[in-house]
N, C-alpha and C. Protein backbone atom coordinates (compact mmCIF):
# COMPACT_ATOMS: atom_id res chain seq x y z
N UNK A 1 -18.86 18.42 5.06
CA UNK A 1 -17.55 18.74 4.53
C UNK A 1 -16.46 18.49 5.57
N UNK A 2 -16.65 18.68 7.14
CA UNK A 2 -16.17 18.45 7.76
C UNK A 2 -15.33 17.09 7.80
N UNK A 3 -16.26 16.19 7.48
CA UNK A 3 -16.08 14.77 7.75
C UNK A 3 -15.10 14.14 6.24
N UNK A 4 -15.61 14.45 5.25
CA UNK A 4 -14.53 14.69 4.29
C UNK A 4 -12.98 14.99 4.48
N UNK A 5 -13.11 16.28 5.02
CA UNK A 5 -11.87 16.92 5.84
C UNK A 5 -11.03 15.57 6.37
N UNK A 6 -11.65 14.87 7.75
CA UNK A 6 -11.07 14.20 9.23
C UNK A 6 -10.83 12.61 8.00
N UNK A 7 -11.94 12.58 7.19
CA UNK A 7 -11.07 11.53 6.48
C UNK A 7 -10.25 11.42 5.94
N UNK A 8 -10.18 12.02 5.24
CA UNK A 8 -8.91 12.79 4.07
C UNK A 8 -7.35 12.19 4.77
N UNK A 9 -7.42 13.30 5.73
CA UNK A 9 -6.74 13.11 6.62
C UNK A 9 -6.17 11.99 7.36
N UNK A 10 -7.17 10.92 7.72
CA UNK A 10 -7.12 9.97 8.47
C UNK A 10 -6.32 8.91 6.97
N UNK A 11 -6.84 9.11 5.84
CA UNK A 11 -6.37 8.26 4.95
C UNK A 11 -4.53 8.77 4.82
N UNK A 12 -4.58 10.32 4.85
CA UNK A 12 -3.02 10.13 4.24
C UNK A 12 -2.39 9.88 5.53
N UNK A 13 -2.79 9.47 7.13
CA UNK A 13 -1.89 9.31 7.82
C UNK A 13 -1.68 7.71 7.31
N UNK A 14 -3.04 7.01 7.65
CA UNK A 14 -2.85 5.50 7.17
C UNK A 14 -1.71 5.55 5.88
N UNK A 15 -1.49 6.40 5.15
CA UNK A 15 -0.81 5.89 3.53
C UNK A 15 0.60 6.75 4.17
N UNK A 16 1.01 6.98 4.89
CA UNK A 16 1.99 7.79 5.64
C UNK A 16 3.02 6.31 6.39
N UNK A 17 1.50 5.89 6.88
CA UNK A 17 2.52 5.00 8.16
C UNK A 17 3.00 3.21 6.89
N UNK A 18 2.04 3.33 5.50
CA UNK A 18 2.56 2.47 4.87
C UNK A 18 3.52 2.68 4.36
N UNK A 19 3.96 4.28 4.05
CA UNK A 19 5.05 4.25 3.54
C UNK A 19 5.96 3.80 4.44
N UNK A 20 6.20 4.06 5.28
CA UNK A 20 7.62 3.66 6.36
C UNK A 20 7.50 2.71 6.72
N UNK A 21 6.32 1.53 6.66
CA UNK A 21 6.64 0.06 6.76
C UNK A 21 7.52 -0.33 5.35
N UNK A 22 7.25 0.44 3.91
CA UNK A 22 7.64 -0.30 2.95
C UNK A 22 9.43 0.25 3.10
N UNK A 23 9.33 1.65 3.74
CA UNK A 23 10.82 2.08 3.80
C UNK A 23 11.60 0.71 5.02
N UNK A 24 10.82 0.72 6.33
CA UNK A 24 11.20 -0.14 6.42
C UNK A 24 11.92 -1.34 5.99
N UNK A 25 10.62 -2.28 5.46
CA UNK A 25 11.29 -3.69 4.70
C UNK A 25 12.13 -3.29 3.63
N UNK A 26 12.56 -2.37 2.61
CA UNK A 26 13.21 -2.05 1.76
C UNK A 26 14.78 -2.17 2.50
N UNK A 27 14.37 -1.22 3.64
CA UNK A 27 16.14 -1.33 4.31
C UNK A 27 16.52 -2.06 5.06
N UNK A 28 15.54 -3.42 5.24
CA UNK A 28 16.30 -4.19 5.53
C UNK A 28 16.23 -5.39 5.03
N UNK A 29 16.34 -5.13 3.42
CA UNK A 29 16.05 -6.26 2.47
C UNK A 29 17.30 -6.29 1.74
N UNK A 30 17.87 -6.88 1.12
CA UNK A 30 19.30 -7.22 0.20
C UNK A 30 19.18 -6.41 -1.15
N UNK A 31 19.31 -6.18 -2.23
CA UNK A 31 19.71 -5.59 -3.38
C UNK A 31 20.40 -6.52 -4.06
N UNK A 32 19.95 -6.93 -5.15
CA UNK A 32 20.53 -7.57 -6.05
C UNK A 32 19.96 -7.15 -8.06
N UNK A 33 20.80 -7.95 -8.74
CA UNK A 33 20.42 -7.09 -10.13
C UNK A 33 19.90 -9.24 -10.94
N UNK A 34 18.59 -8.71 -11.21
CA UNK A 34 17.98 -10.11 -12.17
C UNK A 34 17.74 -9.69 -13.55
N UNK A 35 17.55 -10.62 -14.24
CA UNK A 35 17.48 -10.33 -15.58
C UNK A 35 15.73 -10.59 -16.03
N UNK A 36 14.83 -9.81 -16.43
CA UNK A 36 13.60 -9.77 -16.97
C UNK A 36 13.40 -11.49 -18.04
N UNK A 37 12.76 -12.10 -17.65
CA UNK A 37 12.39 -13.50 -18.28
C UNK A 37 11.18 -13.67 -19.22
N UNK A 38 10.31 -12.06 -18.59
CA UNK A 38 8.78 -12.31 -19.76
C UNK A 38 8.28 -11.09 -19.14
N UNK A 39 7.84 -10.68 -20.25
CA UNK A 39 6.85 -9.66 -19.63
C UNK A 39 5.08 -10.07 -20.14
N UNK A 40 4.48 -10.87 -18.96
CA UNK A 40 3.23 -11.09 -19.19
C UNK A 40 2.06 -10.36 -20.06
N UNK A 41 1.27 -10.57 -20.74
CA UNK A 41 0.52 -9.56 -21.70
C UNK A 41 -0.89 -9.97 -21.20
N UNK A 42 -1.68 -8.53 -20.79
CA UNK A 42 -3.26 -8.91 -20.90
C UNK A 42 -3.43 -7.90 -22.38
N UNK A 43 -4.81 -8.26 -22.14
CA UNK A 43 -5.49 -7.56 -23.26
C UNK A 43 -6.82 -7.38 -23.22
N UNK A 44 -7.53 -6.44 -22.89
CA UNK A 44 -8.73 -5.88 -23.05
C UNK A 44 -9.73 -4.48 -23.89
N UNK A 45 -10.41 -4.20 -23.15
CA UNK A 45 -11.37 -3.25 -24.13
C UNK A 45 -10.26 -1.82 -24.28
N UNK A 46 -9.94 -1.74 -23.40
CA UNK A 46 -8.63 -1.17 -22.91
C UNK A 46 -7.65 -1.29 -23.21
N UNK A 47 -7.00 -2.05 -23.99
CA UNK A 47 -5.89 -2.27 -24.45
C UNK A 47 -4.94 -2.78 -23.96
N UNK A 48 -3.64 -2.79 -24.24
CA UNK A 48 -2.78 -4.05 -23.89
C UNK A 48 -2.05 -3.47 -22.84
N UNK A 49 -1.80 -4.46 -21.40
CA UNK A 49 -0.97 -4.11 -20.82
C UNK A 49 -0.04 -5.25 -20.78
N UNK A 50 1.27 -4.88 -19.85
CA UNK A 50 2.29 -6.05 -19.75
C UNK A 50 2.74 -5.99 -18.18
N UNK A 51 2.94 -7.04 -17.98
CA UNK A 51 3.99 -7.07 -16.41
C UNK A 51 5.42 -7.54 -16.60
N UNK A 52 6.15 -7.32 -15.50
CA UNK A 52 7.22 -7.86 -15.84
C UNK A 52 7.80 -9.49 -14.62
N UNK A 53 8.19 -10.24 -15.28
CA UNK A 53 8.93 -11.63 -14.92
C UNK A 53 10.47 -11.54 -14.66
N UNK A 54 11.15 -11.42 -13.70
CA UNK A 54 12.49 -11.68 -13.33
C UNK A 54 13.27 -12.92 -12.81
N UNK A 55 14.41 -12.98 -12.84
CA UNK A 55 14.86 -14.05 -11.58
C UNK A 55 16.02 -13.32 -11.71
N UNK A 56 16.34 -13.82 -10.23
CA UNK A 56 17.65 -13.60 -9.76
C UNK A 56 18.36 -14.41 -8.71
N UNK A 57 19.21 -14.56 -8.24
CA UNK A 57 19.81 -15.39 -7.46
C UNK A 57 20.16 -14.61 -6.20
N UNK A 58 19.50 -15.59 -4.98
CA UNK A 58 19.93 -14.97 -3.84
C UNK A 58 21.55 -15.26 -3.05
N UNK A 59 21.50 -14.70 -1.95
CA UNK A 59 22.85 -14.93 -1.37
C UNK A 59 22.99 -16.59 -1.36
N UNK A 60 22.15 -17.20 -1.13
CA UNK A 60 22.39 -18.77 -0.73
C UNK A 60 22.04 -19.23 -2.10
N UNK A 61 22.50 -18.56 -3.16
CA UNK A 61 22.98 -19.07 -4.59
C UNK A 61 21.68 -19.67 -5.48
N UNK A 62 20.20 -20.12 -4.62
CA UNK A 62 19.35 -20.20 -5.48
C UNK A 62 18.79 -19.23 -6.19
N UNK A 63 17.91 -19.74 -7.13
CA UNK A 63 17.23 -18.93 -8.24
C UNK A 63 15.79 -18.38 -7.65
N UNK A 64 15.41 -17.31 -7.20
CA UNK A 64 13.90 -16.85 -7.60
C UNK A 64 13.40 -16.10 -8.38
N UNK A 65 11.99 -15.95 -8.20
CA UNK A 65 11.31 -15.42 -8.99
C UNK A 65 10.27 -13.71 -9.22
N UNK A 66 10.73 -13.45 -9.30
CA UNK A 66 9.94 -12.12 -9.08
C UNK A 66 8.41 -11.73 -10.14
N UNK A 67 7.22 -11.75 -10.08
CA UNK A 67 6.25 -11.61 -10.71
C UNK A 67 5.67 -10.11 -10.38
N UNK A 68 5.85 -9.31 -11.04
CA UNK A 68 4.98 -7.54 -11.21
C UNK A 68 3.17 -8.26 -10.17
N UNK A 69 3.17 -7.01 -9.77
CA UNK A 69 1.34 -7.31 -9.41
C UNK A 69 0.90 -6.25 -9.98
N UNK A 70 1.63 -5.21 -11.18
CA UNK A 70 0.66 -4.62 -11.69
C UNK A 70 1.41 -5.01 -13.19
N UNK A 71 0.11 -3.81 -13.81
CA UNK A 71 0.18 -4.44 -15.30
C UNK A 71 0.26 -2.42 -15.65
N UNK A 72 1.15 -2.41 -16.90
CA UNK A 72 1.19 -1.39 -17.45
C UNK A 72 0.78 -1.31 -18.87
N UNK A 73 1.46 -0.61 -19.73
CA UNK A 73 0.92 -0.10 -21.03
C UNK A 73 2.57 0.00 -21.45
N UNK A 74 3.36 0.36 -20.38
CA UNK A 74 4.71 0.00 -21.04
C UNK A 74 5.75 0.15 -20.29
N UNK A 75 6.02 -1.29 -20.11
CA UNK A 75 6.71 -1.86 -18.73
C UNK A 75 8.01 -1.01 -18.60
N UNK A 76 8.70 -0.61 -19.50
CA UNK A 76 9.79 0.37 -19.19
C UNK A 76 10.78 -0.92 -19.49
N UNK A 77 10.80 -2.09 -19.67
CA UNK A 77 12.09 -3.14 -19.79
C UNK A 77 11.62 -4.41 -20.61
N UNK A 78 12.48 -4.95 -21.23
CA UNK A 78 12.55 -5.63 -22.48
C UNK A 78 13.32 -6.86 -21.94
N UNK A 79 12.43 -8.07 -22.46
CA UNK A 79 12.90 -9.70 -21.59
C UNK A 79 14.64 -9.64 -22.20
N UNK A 80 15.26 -9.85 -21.22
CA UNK A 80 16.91 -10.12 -21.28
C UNK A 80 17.32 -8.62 -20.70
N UNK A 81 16.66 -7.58 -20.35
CA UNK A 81 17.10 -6.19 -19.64
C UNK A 81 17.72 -6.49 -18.04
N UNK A 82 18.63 -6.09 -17.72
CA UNK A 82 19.09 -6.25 -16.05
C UNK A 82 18.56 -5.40 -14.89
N UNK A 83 17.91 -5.68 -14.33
CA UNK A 83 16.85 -4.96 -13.06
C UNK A 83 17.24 -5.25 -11.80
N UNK A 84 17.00 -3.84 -11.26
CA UNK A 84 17.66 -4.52 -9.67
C UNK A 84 16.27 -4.40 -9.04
N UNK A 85 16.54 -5.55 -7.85
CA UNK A 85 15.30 -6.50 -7.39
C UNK A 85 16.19 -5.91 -5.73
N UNK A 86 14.82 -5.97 -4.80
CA UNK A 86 15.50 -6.03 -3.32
C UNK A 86 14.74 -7.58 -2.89
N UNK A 87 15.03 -8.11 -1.87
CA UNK A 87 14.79 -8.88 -1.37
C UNK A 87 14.99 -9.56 0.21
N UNK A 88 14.03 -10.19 0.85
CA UNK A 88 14.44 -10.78 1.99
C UNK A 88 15.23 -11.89 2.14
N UNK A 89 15.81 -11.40 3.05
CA UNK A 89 17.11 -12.28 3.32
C UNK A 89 16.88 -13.78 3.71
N UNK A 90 15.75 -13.45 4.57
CA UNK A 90 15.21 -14.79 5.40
C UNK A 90 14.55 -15.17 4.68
N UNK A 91 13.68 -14.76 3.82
CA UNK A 91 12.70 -14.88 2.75
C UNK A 91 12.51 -14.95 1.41
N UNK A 92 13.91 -15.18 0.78
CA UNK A 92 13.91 -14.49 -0.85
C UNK A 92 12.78 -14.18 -1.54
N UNK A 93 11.99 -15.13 -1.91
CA UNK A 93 10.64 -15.27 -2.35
C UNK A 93 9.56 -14.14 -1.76
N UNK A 94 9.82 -12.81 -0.79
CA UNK A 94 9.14 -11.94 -0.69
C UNK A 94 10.58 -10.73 -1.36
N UNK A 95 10.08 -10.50 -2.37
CA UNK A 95 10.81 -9.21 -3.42
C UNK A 95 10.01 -8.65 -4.18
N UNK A 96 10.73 -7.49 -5.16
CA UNK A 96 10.12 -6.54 -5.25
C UNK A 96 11.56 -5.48 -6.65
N UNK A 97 10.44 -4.61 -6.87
CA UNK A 97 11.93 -3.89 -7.97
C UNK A 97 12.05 -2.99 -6.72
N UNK A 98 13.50 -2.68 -7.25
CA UNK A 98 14.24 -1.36 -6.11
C UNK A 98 14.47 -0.24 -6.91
N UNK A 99 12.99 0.43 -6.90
CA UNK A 99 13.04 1.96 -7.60
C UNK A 99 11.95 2.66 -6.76
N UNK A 100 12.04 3.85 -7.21
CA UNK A 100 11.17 4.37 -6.04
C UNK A 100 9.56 3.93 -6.52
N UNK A 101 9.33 4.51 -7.75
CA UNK A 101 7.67 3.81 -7.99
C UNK A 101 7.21 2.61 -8.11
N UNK A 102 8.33 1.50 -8.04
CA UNK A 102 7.94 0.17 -8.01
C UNK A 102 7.83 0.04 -6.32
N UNK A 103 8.13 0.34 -5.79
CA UNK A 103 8.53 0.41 -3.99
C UNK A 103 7.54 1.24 -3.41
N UNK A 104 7.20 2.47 -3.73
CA UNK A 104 6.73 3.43 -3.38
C UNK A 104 5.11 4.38 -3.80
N UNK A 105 5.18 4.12 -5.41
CA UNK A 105 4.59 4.49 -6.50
C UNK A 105 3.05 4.60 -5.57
N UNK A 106 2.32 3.58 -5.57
CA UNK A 106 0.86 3.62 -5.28
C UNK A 106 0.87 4.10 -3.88
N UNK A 107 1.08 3.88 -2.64
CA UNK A 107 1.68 4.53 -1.19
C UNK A 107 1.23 6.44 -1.67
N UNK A 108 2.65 6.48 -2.31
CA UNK A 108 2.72 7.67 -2.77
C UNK A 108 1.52 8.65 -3.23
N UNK A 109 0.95 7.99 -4.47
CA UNK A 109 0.71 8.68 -5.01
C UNK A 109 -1.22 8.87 -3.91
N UNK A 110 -1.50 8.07 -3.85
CA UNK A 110 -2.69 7.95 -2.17
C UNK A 110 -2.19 9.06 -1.47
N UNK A 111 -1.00 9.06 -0.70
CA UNK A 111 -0.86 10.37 -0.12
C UNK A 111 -0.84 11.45 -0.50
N UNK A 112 -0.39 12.19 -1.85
CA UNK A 112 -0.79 13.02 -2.60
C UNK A 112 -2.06 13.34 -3.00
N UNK A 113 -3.11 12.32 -3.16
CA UNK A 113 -4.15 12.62 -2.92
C UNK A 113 -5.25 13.51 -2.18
N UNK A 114 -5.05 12.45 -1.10
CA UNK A 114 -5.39 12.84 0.49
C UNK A 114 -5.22 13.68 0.94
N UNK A 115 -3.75 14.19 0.76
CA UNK A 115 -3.36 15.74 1.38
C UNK A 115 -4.06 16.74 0.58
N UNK A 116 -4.16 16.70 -1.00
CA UNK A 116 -4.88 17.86 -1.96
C UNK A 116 -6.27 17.78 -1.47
N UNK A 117 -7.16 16.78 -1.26
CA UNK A 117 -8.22 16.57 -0.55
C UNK A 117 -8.50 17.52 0.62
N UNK A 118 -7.60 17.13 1.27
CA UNK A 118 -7.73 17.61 2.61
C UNK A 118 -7.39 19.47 2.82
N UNK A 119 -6.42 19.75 1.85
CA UNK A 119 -6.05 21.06 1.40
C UNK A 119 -7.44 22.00 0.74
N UNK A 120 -7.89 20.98 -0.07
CA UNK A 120 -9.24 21.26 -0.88
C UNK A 120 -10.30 21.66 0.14
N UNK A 121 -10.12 20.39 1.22
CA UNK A 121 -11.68 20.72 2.51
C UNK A 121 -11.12 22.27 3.18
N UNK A 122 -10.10 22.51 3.38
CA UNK A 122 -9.91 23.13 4.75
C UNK A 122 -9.76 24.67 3.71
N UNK A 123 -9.54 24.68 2.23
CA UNK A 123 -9.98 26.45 1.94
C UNK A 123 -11.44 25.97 1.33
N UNK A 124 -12.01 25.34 1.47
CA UNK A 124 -13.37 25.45 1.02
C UNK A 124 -14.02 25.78 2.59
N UNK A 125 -13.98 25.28 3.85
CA UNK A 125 -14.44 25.57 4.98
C UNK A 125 -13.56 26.59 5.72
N UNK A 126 -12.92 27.10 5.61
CA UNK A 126 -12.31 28.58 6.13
C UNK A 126 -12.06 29.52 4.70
N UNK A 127 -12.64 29.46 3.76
CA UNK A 127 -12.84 30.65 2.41
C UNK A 127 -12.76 31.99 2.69
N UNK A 128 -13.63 32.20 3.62
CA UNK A 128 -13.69 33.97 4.40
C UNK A 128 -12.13 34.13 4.84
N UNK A 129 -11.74 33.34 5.72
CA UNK A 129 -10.32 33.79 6.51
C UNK A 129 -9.06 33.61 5.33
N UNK A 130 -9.51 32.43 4.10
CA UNK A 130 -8.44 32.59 2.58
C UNK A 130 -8.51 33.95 2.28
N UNK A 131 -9.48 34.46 1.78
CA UNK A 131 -9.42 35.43 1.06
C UNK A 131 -9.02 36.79 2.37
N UNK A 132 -9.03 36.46 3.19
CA UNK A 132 -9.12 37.58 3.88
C UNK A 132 -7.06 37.49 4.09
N UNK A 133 -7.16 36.41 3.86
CA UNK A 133 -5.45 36.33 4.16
C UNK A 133 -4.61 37.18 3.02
N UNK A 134 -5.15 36.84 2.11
CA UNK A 134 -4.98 36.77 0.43
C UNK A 134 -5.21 38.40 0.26
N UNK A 135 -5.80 38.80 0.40
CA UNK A 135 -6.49 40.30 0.22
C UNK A 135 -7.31 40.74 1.98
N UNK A 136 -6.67 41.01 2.43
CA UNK A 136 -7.00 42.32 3.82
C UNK A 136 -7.87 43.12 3.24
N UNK A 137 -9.01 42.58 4.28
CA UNK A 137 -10.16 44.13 4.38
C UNK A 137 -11.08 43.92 3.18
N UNK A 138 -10.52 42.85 2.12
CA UNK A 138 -11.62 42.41 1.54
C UNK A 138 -13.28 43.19 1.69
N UNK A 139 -13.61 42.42 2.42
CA UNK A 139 -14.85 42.50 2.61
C UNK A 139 -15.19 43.73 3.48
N UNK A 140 -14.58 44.25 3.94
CA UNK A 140 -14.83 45.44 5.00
C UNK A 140 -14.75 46.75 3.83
N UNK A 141 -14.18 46.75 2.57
CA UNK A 141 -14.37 47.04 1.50
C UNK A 141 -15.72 47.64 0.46
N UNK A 142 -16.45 46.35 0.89
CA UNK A 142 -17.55 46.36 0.02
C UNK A 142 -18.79 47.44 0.51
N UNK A 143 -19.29 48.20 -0.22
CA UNK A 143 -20.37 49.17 0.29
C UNK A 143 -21.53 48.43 -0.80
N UNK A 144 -22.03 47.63 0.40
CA UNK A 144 -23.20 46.75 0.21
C UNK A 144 -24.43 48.01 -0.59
N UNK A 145 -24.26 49.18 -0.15
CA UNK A 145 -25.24 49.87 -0.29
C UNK A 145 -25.73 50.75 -1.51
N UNK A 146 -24.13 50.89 -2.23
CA UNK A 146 -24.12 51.29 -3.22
C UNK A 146 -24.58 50.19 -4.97
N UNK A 147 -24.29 48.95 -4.28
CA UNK A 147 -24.61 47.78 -5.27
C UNK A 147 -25.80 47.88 -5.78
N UNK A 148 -26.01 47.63 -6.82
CA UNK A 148 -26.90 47.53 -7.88
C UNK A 148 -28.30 46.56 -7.01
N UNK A 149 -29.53 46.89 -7.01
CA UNK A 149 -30.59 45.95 -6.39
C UNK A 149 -30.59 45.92 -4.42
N UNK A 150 -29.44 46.73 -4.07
CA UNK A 150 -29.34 47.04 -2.85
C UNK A 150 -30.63 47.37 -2.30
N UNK A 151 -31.46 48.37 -2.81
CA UNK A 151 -32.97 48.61 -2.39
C UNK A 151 -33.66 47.18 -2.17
N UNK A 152 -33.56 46.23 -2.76
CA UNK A 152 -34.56 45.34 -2.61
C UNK A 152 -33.64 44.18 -1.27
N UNK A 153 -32.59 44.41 -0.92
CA UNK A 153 -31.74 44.11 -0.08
C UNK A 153 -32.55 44.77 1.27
N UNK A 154 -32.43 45.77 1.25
CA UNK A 154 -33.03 47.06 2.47
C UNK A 154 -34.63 46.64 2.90
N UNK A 155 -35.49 46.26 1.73
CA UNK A 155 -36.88 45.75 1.89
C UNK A 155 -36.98 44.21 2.71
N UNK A 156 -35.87 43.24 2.19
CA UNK A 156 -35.95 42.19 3.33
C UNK A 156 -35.49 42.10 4.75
């Protein structure tokens, strides 16, 4: 359980330090608003998801392209909707939507994980000192002796 614990851990720092690379490149990427061109459709046993297709025009007046890398159940925007896109300056062609769960969303929600994980290891391996926090004297409480089957307690 221990080791559970130190991973846990070790994962939400890793999903910690991705967030502030993505805060990073976010702030020092441009903002601009594109218009949705398609929203791609799969379809499986599972049912239908969609992505979404943008362009927008960067500062140096060309057109790119923005392609979703995930697929939903319901993209939240409708082809001809206006979306704001961030983007590199030096780079247009590395972008992205500028909202927090398109930016943030999976990062996020890994670290939320990890930490309940790790919250989960550490009152499952200190339980005595929870409850003892929780309720004082707990256990200093209990008169083992009076309990029901206590005699056969006394024989081992």
């Amino acid at each position: 359980m221990k080791i559970t614990l130190i991973i846990s851990i070790l994962i939400a720092i890793i999903n910690m330090i991705a967030f502030f690379n993505t805060y990073r490149k976010i702030s020092r990427s441009k903002v601009c608003w594109g218009v949705v061109t398609d929203l791609p459709v799969s379809s499986d046993s599972d049912g239908t998801t969609y992505g979404v297709t943008a362009e927008f025009r960067a500062d140096n007046k060309k057109k790119y392209t923005y392609n979703s890398s995930w697929k939903t159940s319901n993209p939240g925007y409708r082809v001809g909707d206006r979306i704001r896109l961030y983007y590199n300056p030096d780079n247009p062609a590395i972008n992205g939507i500028m909202s927090f769960m398109g930016a943030y969303g999976f990062v996020f929600i890994l670290i939320c994980i990890s930490l309940l994980v790790a919250a989960m290891m550490y009152i499952s391996l200190n339980s005595y000192q929870v409850i003892e926090w929780i309720h004082p004297n707990h256990f200093q409480q209990l008169d083992v002796e009076s309990m029901p089957g206590s005699n056969n307690l006394q024989r081992l």
